[in-house]
N, C-alpha and C. Protein backbone atom coordinates (compact mmCIF):
# COMPACT_ATOMS: atom_id res chain seq x y z
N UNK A 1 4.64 -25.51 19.29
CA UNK A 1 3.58 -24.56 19.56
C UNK A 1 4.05 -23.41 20.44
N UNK A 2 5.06 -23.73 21.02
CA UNK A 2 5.97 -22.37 22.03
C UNK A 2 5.80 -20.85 20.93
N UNK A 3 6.21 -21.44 19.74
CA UNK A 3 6.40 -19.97 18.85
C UNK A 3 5.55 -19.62 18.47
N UNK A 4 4.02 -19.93 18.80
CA UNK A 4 3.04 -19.52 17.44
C UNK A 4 3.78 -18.12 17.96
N UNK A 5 3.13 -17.36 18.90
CA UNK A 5 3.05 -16.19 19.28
C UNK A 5 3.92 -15.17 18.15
N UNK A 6 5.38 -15.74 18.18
CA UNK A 6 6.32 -15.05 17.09
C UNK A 6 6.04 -15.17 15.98
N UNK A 7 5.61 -16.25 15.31
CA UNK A 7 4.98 -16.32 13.98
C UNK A 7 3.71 -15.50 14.02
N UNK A 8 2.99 -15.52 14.33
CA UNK A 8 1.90 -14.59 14.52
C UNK A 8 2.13 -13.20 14.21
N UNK A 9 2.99 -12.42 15.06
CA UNK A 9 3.74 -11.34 15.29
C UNK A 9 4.21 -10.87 13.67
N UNK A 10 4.88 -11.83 13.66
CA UNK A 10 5.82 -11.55 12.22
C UNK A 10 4.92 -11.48 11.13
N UNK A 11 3.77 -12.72 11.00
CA UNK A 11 2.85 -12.51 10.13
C UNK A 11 1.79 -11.09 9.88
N UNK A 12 1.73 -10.57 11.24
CA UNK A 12 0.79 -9.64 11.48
C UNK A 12 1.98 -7.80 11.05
N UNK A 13 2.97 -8.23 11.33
CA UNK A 13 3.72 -6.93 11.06
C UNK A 13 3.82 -7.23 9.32
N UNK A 14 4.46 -8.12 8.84
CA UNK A 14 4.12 -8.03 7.68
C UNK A 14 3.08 -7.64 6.68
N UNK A 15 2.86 -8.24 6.90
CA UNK A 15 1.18 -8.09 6.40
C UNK A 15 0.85 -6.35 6.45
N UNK A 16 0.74 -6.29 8.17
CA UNK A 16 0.96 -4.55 7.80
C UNK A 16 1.62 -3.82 7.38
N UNK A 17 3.03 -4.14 7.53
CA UNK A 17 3.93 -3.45 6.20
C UNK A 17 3.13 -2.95 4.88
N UNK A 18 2.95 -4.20 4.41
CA UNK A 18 2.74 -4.65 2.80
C UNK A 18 1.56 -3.75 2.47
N UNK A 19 0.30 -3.63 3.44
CA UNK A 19 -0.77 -2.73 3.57
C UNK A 19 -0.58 -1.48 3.26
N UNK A 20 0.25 -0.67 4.41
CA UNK A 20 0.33 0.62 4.54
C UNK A 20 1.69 1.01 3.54
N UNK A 21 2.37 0.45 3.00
CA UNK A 21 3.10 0.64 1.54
C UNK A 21 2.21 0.60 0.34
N UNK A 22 1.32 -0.20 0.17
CA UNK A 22 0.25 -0.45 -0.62
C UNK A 22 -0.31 0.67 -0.51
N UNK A 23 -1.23 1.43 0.13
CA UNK A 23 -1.84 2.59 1.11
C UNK A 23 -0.96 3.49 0.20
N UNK A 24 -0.26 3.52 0.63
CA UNK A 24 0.69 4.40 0.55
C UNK A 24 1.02 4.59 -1.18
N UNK A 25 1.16 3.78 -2.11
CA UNK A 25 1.75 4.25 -3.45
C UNK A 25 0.20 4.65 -3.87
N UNK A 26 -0.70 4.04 -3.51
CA UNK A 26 -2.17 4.56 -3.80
C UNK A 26 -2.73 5.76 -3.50
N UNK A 27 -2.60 6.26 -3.10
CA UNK A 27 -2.77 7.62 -2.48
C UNK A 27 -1.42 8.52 -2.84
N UNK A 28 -0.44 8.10 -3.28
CA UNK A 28 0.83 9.06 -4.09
C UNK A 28 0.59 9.00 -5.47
N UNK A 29 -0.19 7.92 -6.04
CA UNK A 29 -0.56 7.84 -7.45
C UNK A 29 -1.79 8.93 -7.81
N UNK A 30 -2.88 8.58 -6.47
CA UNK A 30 -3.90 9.57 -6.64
C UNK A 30 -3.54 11.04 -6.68
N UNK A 31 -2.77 11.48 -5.54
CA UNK A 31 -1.90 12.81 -5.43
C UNK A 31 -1.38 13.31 -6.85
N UNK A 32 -0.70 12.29 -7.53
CA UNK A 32 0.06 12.68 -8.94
C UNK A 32 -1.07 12.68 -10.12
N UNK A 33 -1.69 12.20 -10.29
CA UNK A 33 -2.66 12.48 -11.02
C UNK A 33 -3.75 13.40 -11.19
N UNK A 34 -3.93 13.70 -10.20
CA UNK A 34 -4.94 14.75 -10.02
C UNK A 34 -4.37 16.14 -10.31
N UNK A 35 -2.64 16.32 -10.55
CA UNK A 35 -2.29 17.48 -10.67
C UNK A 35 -2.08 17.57 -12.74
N UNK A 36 -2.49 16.20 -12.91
CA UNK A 36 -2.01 15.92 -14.66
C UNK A 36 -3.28 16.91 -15.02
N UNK A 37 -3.39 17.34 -16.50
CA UNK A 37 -4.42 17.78 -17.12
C UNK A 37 -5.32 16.89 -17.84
N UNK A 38 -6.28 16.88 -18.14
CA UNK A 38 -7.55 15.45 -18.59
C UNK A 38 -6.67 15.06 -19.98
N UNK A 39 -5.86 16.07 -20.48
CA UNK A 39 -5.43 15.17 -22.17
C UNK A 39 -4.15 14.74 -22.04
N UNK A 40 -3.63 14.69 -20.69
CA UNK A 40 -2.62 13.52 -20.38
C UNK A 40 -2.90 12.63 -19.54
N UNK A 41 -4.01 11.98 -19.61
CA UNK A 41 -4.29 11.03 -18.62
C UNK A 41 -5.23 9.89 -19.74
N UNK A 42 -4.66 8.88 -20.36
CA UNK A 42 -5.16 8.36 -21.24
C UNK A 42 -5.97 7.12 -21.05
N UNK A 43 -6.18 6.57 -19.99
CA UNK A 43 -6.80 5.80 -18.76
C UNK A 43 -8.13 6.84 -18.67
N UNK A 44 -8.23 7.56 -18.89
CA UNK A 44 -10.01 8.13 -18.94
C UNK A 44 -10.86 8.21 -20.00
C-alpha cells in the first residue's frame, strides 16, 4: 500500500495523456473537414 500514491499518479497522467491526444485528433479532424467542400465529404 506504500505505492498506491505512484500508481495513482501514473494512472491519472495516463489517462490524461490518452484524453488530450484524443481531444486533440478530434478537433484536427473537425479543423480538416470543415475546409472540404459538401461533395467530398461522403459521411453526410
Amino acid at each position: 500500500m506504500e505505492d498506491l500514491g505512484f500508481i495513482l499518479a501514473t494512472y491519472i497522467v495516463t489517462f490524461g495523456s490518452v484524453a488530450a491526444f484524443a481531444f486533440a485528433i478530434v478537433r484536427r479532424g473537425r479543423r480538416l473537414a470543415a475546409q472540404l467542400p459538401a461533395k467530398d465529404k461522403p459521411w453526410t
